[in-house]
PDB file of N, CA and C in Angstrom:
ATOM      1  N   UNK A   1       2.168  87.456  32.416  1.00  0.00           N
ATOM      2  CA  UNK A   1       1.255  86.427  31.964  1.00  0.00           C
ATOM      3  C   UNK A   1       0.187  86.984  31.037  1.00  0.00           C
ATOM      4  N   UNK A   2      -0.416  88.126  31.287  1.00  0.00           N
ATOM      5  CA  UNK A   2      -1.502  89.017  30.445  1.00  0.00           C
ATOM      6  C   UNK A   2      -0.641  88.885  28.738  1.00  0.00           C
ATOM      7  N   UNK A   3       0.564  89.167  28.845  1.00  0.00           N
ATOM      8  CA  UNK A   3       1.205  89.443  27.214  1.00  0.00           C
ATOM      9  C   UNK A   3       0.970  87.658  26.698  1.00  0.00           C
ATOM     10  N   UNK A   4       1.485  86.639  27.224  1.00  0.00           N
ATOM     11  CA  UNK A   4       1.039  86.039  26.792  1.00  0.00           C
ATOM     12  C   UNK A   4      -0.014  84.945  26.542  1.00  0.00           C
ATOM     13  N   UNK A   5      -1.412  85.327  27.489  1.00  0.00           N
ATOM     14  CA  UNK A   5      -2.429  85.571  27.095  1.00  0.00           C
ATOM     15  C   UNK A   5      -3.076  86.129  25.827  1.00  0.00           C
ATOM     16  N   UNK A   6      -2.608  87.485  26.054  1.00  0.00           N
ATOM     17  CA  UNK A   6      -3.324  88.201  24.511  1.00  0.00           C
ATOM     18  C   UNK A   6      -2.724  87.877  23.135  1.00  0.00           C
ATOM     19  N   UNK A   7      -1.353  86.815  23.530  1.00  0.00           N
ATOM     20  CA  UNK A   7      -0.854  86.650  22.470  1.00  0.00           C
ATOM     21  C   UNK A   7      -1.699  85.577  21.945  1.00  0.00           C
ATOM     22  N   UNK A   8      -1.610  84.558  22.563  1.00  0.00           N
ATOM     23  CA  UNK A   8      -2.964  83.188  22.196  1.00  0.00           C
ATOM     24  C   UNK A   8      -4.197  83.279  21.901  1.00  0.00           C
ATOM     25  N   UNK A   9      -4.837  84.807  22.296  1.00  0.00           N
ATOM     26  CA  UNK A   9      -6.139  85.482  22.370  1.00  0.00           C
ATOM     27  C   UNK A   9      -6.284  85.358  20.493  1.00  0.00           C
ATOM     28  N   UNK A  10      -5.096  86.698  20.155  1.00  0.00           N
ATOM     29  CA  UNK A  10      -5.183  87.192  18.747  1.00  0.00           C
ATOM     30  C   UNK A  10      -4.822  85.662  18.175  1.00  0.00           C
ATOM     31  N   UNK A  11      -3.668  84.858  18.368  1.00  0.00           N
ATOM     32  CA  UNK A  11      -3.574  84.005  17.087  1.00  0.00           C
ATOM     33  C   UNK A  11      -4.481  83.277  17.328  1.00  0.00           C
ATOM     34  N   UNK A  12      -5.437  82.515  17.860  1.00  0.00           N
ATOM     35  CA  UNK A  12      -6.947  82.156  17.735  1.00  0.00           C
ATOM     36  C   UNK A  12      -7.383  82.996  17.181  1.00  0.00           C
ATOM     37  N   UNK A  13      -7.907  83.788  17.410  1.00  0.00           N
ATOM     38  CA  UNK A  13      -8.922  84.925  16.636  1.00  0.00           C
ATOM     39  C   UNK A  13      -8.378  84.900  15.385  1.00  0.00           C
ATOM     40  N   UNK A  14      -6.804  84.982  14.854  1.00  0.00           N
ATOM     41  CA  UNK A  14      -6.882  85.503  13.619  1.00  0.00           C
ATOM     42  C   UNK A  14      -7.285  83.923  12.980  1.00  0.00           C
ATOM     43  N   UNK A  15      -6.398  82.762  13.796  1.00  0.00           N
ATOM     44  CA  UNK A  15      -6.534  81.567  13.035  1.00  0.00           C
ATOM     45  C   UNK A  15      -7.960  81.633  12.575  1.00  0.00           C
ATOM     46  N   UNK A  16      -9.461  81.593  13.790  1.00  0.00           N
ATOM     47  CA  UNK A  16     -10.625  81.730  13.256  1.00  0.00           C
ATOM     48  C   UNK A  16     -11.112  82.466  12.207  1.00  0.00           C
ATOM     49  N   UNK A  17     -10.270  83.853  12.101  1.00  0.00           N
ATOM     50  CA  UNK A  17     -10.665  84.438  10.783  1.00  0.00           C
ATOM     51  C   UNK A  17     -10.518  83.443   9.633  1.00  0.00           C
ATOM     52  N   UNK A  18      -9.400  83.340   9.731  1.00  0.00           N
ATOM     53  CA  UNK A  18      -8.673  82.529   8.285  1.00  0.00           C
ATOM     54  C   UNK A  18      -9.880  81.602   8.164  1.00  0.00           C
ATOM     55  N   UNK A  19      -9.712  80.086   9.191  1.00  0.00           N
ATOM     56  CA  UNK A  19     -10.675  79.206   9.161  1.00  0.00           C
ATOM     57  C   UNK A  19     -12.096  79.665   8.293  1.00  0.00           C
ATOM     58  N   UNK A  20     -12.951  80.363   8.559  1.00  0.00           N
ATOM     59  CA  UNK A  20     -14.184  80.919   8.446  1.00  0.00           C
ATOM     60  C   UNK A  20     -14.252  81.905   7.591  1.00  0.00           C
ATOM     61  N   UNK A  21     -12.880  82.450   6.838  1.00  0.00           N
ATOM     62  CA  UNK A  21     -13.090  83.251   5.487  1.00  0.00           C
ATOM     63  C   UNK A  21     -12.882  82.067   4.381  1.00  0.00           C
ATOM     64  N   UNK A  22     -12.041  80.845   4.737  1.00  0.00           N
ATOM     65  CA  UNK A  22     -12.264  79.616   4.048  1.00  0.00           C
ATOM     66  C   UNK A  22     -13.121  79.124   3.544  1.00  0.00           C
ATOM     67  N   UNK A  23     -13.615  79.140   4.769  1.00  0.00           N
ATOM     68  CA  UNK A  23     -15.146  77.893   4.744  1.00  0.00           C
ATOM     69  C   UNK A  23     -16.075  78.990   3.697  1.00  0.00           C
ATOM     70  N   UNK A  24     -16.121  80.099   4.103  1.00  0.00           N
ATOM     71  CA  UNK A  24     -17.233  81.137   3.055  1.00  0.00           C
ATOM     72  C   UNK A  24     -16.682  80.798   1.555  1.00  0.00           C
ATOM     73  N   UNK A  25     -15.119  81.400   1.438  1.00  0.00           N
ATOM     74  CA  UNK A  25     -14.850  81.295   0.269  1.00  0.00           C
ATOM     75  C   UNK A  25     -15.123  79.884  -0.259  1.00  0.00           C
ATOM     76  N   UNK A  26     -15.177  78.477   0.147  1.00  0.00           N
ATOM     77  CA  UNK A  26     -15.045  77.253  -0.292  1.00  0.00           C
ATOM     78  C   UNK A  26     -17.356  77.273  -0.740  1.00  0.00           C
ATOM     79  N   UNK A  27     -17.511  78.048   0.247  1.00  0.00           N
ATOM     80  CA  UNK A  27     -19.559  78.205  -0.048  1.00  0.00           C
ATOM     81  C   UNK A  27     -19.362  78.732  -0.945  1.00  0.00           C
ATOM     82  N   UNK A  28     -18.933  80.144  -1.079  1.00  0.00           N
ATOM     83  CA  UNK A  28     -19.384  80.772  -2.581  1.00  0.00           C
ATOM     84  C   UNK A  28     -18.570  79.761  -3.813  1.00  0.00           C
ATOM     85  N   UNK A  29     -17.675  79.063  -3.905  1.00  0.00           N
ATOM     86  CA  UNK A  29     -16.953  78.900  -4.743  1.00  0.00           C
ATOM     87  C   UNK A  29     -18.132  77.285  -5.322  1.00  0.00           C
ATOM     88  N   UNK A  30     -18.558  76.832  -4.266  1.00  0.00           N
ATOM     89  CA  UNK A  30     -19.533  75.636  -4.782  1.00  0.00           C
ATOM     90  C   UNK A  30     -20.561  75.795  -4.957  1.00  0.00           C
ATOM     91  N   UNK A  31     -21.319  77.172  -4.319  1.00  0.00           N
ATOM     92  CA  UNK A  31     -22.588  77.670  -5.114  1.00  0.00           C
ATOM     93  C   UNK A  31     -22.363  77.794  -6.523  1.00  0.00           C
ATOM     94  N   UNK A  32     -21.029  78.679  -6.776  1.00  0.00           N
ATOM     95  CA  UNK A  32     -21.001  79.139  -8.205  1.00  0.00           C
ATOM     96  C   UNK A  32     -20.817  77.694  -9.117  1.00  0.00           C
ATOM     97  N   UNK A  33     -20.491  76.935  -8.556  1.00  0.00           N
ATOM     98  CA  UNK A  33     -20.060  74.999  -9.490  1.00  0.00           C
ATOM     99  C   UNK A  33     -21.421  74.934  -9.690  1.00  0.00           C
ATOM    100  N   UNK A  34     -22.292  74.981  -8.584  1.00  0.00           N
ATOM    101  CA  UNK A  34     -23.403  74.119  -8.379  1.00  0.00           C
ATOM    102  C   UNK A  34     -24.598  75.037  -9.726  1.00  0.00           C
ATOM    103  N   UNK A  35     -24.642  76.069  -9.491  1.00  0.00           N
ATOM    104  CA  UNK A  35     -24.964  76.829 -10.672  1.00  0.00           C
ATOM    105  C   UNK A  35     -24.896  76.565 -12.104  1.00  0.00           C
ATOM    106  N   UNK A  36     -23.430  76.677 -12.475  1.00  0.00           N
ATOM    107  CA  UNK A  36     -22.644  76.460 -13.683  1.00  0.00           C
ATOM    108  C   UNK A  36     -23.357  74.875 -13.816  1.00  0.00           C
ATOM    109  N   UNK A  37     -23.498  73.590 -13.310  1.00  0.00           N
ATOM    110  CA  UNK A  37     -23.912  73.067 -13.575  1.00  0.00           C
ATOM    111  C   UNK A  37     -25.222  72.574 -13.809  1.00  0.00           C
ATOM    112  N   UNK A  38     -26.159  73.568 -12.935  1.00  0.00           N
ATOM    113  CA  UNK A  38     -27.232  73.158 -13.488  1.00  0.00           C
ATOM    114  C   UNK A  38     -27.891  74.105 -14.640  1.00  0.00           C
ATOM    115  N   UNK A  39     -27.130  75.231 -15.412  1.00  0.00           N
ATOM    116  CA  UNK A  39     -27.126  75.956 -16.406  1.00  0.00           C
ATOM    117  C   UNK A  39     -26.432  75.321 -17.714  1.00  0.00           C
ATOM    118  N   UNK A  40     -25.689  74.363 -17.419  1.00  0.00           N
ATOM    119  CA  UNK A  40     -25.085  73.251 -18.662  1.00  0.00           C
ATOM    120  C   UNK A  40     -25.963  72.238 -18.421  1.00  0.00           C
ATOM    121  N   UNK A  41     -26.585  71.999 -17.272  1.00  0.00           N
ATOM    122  CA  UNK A  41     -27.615  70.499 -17.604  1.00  0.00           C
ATOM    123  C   UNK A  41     -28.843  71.285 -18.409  1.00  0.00           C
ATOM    124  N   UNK A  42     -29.249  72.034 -18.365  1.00  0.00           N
ATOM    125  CA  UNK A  42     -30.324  72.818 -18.431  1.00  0.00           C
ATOM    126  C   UNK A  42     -29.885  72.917 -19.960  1.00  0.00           C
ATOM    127  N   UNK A  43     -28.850  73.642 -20.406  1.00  0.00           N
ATOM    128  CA  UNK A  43     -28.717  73.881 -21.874  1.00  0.00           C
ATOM    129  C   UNK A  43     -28.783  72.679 -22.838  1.00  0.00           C
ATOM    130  N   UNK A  44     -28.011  72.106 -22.059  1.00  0.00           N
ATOM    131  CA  UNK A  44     -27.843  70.275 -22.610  1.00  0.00           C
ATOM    132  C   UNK A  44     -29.127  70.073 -22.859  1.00  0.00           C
ATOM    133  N   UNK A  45     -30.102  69.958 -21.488  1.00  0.00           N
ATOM    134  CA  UNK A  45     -31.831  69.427 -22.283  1.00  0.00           C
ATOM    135  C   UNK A  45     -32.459  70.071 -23.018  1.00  0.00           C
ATOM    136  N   UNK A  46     -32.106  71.504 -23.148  1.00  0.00           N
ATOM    137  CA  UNK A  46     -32.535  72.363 -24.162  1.00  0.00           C
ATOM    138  C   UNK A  46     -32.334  71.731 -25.919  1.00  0.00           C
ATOM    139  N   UNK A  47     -30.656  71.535 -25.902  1.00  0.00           N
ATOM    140  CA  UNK A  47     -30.170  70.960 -27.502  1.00  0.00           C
ATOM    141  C   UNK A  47     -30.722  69.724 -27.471  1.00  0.00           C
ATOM    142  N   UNK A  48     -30.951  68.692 -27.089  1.00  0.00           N
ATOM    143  CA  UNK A  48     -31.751  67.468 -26.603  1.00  0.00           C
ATOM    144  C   UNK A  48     -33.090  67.595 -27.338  1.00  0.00           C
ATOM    145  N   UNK A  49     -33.516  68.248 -26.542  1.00  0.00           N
ATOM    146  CA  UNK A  49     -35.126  68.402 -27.081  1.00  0.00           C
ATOM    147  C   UNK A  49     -35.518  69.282 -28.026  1.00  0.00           C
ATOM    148  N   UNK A  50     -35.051  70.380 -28.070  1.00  0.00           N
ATOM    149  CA  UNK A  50     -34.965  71.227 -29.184  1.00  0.00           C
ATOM    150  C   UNK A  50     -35.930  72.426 -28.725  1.00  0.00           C
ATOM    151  N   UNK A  51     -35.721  72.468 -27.554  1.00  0.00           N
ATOM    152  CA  UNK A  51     -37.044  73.405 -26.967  1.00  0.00           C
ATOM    153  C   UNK A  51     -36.391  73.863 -25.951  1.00  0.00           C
ATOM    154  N   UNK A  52     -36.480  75.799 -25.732  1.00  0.00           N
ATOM    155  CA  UNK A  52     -35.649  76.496 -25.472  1.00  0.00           C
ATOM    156  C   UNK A  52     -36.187  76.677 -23.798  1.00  0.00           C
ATOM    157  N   UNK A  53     -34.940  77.050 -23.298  1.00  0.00           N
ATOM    158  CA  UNK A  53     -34.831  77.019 -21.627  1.00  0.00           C
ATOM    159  C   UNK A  53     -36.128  77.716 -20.922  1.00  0.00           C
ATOM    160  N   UNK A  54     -37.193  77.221 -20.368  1.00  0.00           N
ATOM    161  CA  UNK A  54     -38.377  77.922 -19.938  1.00  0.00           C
ATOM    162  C   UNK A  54     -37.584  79.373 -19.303  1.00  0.00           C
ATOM    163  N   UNK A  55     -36.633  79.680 -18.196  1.00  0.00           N
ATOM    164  CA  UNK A  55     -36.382  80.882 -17.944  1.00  0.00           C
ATOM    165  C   UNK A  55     -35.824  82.010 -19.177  1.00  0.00           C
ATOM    166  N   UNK A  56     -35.799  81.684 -20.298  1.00  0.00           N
ATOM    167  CA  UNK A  56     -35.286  81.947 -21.754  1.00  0.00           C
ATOM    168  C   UNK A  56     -36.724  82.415 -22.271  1.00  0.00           C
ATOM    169  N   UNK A  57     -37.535  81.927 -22.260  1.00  0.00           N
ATOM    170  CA  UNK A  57     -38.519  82.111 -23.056  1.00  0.00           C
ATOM    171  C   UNK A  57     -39.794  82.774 -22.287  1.00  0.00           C
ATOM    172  N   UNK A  58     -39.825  82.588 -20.659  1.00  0.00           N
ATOM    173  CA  UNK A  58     -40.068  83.708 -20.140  1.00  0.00           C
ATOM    174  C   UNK A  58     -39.388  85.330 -19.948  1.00  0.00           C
ATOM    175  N   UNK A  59     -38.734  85.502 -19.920  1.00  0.00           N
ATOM    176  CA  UNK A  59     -37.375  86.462 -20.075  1.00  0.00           C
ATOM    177  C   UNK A  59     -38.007  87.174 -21.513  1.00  0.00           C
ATOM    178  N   UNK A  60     -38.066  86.511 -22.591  1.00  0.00           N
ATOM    179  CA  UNK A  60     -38.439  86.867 -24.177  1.00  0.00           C
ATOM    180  C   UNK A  60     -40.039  87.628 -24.579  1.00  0.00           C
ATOM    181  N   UNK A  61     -41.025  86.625 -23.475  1.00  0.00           N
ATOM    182  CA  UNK A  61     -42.501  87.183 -23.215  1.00  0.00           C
ATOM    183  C   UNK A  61     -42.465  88.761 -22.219  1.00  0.00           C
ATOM    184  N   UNK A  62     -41.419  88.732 -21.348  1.00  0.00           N
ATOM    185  CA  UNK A  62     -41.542  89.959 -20.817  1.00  0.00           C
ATOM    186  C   UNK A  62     -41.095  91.199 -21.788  1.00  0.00           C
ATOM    187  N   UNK A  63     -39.796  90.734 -22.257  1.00  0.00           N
ATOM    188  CA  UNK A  63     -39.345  91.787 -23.202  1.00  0.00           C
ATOM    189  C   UNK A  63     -40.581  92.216 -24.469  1.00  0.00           C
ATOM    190  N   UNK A  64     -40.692  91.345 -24.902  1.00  0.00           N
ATOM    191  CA  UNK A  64     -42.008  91.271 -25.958  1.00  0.00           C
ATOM    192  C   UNK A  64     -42.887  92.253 -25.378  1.00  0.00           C
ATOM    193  N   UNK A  65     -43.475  91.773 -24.424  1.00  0.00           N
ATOM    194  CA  UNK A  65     -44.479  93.035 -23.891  1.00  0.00           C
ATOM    195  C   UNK A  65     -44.429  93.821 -23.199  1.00  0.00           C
ATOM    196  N   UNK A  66     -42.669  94.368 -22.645  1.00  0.00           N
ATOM    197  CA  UNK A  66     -42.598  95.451 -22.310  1.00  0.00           C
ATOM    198  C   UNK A  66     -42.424  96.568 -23.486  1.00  0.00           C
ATOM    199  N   UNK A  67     -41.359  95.765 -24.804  1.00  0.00           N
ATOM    200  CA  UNK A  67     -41.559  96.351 -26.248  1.00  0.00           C
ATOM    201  C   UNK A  67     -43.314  96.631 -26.598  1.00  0.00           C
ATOM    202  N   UNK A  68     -43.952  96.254 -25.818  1.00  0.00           N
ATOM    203  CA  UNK A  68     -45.327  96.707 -27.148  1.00  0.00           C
ATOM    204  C   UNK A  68     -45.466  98.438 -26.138  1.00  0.00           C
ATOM    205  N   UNK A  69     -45.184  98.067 -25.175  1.00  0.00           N
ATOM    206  CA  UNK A  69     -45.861  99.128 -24.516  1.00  0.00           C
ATOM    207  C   UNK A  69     -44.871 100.222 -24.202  1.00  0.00           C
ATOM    208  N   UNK A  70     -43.937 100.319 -24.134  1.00  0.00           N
ATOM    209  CA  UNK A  70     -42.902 101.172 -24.416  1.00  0.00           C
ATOM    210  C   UNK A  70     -41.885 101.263 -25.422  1.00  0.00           C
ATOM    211  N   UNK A  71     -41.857 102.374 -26.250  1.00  0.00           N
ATOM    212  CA  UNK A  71     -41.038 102.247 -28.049  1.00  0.00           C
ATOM    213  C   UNK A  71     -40.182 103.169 -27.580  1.00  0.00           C
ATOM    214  N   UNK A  72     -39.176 103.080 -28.439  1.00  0.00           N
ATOM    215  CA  UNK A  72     -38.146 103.872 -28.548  1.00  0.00           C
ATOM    216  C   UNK A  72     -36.971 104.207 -27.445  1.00  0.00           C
ATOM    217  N   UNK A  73     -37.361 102.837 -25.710  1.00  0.00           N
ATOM    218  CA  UNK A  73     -36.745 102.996 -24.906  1.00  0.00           C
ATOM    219  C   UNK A  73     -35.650 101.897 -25.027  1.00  0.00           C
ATOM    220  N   UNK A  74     -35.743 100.700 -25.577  1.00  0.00           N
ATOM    221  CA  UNK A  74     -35.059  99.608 -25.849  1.00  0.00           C
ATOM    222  C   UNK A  74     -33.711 100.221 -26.923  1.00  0.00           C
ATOM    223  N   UNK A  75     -32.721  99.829 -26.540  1.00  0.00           N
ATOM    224  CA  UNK A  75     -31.465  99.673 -27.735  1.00  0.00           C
ATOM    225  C   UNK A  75     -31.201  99.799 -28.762  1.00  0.00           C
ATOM    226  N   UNK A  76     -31.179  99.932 -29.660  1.00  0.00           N
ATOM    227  CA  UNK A  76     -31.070  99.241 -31.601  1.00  0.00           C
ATOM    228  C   UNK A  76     -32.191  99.946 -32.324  1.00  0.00           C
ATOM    229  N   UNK A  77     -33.555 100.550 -31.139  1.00  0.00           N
ATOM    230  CA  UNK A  77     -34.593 101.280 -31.651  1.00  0.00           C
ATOM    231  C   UNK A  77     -34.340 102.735 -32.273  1.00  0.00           C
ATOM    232  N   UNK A  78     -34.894 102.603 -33.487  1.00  0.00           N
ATOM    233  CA  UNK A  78     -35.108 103.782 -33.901  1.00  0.00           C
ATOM    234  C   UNK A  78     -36.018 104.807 -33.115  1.00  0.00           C
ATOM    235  N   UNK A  79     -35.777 106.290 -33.456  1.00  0.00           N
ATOM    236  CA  UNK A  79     -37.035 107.457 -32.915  1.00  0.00           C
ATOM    237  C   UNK A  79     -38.587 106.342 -32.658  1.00  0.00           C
ATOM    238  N   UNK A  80     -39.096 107.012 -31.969  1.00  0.00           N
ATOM    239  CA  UNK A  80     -40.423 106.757 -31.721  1.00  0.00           C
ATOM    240  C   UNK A  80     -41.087 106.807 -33.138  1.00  0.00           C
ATOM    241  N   UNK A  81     -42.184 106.003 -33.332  1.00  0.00           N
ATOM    242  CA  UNK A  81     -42.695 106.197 -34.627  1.00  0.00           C
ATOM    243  C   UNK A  81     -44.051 106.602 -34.113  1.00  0.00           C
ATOM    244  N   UNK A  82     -44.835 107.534 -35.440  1.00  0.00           N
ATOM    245  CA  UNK A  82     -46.169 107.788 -34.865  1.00  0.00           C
ATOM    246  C   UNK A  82     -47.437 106.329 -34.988  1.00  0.00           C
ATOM    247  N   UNK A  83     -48.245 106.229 -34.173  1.00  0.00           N
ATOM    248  CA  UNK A  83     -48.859 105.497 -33.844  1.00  0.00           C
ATOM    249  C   UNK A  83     -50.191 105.284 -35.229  1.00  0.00           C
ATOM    250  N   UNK A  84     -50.331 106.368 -35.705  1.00  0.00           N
ATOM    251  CA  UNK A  84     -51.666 106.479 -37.011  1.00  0.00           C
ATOM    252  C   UNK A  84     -51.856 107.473 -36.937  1.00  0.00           C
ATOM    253  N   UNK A  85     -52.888 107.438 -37.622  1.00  0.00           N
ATOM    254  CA  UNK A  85     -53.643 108.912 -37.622  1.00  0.00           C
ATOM    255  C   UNK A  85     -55.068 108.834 -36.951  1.00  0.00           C
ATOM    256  N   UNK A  86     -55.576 109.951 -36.256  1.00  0.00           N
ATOM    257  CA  UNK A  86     -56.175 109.811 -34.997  1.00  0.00           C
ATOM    258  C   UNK A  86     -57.608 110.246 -35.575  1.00  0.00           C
ATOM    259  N   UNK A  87     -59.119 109.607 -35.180  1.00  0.00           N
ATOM    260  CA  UNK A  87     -59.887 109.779 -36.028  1.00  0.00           C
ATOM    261  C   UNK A  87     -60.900 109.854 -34.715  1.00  0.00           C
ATOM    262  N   UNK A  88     -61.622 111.140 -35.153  1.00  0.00           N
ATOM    263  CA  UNK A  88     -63.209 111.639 -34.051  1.00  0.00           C
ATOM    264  C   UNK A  88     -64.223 110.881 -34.949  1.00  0.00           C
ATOM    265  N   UNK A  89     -64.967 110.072 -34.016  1.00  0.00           N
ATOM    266  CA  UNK A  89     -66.274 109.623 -34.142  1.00  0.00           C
ATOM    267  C   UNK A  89     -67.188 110.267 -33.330  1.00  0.00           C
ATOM    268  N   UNK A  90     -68.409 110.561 -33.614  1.00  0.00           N
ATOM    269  CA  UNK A  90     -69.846 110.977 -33.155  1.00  0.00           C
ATOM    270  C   UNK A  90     -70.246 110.236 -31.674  1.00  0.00           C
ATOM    271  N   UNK A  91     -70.382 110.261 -30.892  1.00  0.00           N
ATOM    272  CA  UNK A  91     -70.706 109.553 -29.622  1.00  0.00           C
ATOM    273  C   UNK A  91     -72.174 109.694 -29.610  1.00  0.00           C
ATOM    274  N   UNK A  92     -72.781 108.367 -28.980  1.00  0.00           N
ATOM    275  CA  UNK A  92     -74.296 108.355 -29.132  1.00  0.00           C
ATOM    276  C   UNK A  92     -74.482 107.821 -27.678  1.00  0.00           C
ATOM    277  N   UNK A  93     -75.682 108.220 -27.419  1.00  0.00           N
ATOM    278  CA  UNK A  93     -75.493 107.301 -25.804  1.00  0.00           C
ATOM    279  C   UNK A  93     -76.447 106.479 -26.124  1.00  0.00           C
ATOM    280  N   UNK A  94     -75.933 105.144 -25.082  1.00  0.00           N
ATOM    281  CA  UNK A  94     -76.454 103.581 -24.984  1.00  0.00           C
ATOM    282  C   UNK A  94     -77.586 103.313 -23.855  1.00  0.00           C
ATOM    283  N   UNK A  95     -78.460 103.105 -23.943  1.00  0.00           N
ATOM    284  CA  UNK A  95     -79.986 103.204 -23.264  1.00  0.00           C
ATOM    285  C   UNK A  95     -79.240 101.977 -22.075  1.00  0.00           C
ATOM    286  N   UNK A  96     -79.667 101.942 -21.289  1.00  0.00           N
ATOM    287  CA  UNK A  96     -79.512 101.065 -20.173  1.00  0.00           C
ATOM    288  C   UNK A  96     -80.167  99.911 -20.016  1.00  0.00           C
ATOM    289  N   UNK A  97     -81.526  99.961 -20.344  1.00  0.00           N
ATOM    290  CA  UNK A  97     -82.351  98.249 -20.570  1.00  0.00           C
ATOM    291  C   UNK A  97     -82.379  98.540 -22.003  1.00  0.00           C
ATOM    292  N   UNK A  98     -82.597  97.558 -22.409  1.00  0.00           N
ATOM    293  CA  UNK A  98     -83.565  97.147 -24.276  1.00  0.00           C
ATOM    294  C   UNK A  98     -84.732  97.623 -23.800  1.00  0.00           C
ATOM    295  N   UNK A  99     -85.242  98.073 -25.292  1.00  0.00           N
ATOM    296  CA  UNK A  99     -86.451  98.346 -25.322  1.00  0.00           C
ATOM    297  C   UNK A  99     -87.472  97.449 -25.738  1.00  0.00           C
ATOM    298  N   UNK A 100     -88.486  96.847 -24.997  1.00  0.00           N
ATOM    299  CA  UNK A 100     -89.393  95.576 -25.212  1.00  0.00           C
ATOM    300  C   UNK A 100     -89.677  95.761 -26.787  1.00  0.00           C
ATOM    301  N   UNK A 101     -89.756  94.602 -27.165  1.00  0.00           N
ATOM    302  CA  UNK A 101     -89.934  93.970 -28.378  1.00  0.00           C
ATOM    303  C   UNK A 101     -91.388  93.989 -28.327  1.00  0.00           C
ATOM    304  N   UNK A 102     -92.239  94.153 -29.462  1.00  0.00           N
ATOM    305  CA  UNK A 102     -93.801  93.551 -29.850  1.00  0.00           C
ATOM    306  C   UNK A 102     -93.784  92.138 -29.924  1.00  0.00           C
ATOM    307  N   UNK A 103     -93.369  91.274 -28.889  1.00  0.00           N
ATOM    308  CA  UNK A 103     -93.668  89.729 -30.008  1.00  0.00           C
ATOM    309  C   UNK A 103     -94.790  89.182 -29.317  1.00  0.00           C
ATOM    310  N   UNK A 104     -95.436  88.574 -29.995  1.00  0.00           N
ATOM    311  CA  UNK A 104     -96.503  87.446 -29.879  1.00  0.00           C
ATOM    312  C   UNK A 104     -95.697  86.275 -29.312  1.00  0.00           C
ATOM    313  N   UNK A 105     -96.834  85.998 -28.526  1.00  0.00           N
ATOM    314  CA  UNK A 105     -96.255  84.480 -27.821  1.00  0.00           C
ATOM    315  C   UNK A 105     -96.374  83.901 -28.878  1.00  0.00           C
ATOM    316  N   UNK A 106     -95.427  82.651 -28.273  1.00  0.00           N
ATOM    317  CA  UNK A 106     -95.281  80.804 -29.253  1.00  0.00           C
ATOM    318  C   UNK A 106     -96.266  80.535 -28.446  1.00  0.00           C
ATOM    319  N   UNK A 107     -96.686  79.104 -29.214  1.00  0.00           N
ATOM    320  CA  UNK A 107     -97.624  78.032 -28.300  1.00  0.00           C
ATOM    321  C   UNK A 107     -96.751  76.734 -29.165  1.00  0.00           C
ATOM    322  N   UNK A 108     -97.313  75.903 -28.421  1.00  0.00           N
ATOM    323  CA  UNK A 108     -96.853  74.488 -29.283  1.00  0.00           C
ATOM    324  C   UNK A 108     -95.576  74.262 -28.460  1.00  0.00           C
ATOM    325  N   UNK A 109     -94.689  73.037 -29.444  1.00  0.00           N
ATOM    326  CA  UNK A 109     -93.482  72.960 -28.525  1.00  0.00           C
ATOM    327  C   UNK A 109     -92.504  73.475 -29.235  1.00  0.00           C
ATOM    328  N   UNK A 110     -92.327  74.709 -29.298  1.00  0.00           N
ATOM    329  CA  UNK A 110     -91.138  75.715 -30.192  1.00  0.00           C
ATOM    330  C   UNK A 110     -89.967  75.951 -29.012  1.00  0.00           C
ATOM    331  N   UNK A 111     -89.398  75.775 -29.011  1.00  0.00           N
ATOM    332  CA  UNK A 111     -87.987  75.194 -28.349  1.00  0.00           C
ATOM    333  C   UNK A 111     -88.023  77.088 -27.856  1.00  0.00           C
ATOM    334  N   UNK A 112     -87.680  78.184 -29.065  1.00  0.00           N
ATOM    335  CA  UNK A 112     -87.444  79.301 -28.745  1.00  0.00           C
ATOM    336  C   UNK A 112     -88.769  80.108 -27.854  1.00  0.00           C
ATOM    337  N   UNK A 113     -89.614  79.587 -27.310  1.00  0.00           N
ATOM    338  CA  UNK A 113     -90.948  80.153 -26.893  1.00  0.00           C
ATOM    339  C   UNK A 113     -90.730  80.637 -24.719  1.00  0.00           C
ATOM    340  N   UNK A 114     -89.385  79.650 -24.511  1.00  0.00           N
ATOM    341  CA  UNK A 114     -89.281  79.797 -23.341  1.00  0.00           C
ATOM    342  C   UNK A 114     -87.988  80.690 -23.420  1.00  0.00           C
ATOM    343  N   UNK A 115     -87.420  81.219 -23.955  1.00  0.00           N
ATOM    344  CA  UNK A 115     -86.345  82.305 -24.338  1.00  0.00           C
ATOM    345  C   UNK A 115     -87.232  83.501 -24.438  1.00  0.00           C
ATOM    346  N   UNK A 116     -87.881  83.854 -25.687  1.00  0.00           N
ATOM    347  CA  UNK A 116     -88.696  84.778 -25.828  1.00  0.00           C
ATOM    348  C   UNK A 116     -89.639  85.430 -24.482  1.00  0.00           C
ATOM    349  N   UNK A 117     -89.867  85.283 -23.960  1.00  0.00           N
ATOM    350  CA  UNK A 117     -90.915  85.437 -22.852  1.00  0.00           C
ATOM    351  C   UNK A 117     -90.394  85.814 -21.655  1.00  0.00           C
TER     352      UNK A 117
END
């Protein structure tokens, strides 16, 4: 009785395999539909309107400014180019408050008299 027991054991088990590698394969196979179609609705409103797929044109802003800030790592790029020519200026140091002004008060009604003061 055990032999055919384990025989009913495995063909369940394998039937369940089958069943349930189905059902996955039939998920991935309608994710990938469900995709494909909303990447043709998406293109469709793109030619429609004439205004390009927001994940398209974010995608384009990253590249853009990963190009400013790294040269010569992208594809199709030529050698690194030099940046200019590099120029020493004199450094002066910057006082921390202003230095008070001489002004004479306003009187009257001079609009700038409550600024000044």
């Amino acid at each position: 009785m055990n032999g055919l027991f384990d025989f009913f054991a495995r063909l369940v088990r394998g039937l369940l395999k089958l069943v349930l590698g189905v059902a996955a394969l039939v998920f991935v196979l309608s994710l990938l539909l469900a995709t494909l179609v909303v990447v043709l609705g998406v293109s469709l409103w793109a030619l429609i309107t004439g205004r390009k797929p927001a994940p398209f044109v974010v995608f384009n802003r990253f590249r853009q400014t990963s190009h400013r800030y790294t040269q010569g790592v992208w594809p199709g790029r030529g050698p690194v180019q030099p940046m200019g020519d590099v120029v020493d200026v004199q450094a002066h140091e910057v006082p921390d408050a202003p230095t008070p002004r001489d002004v004479t008060p306003r009187s009257g009604n001079d609009p700038m008299a409550r600024v000044i003061r």
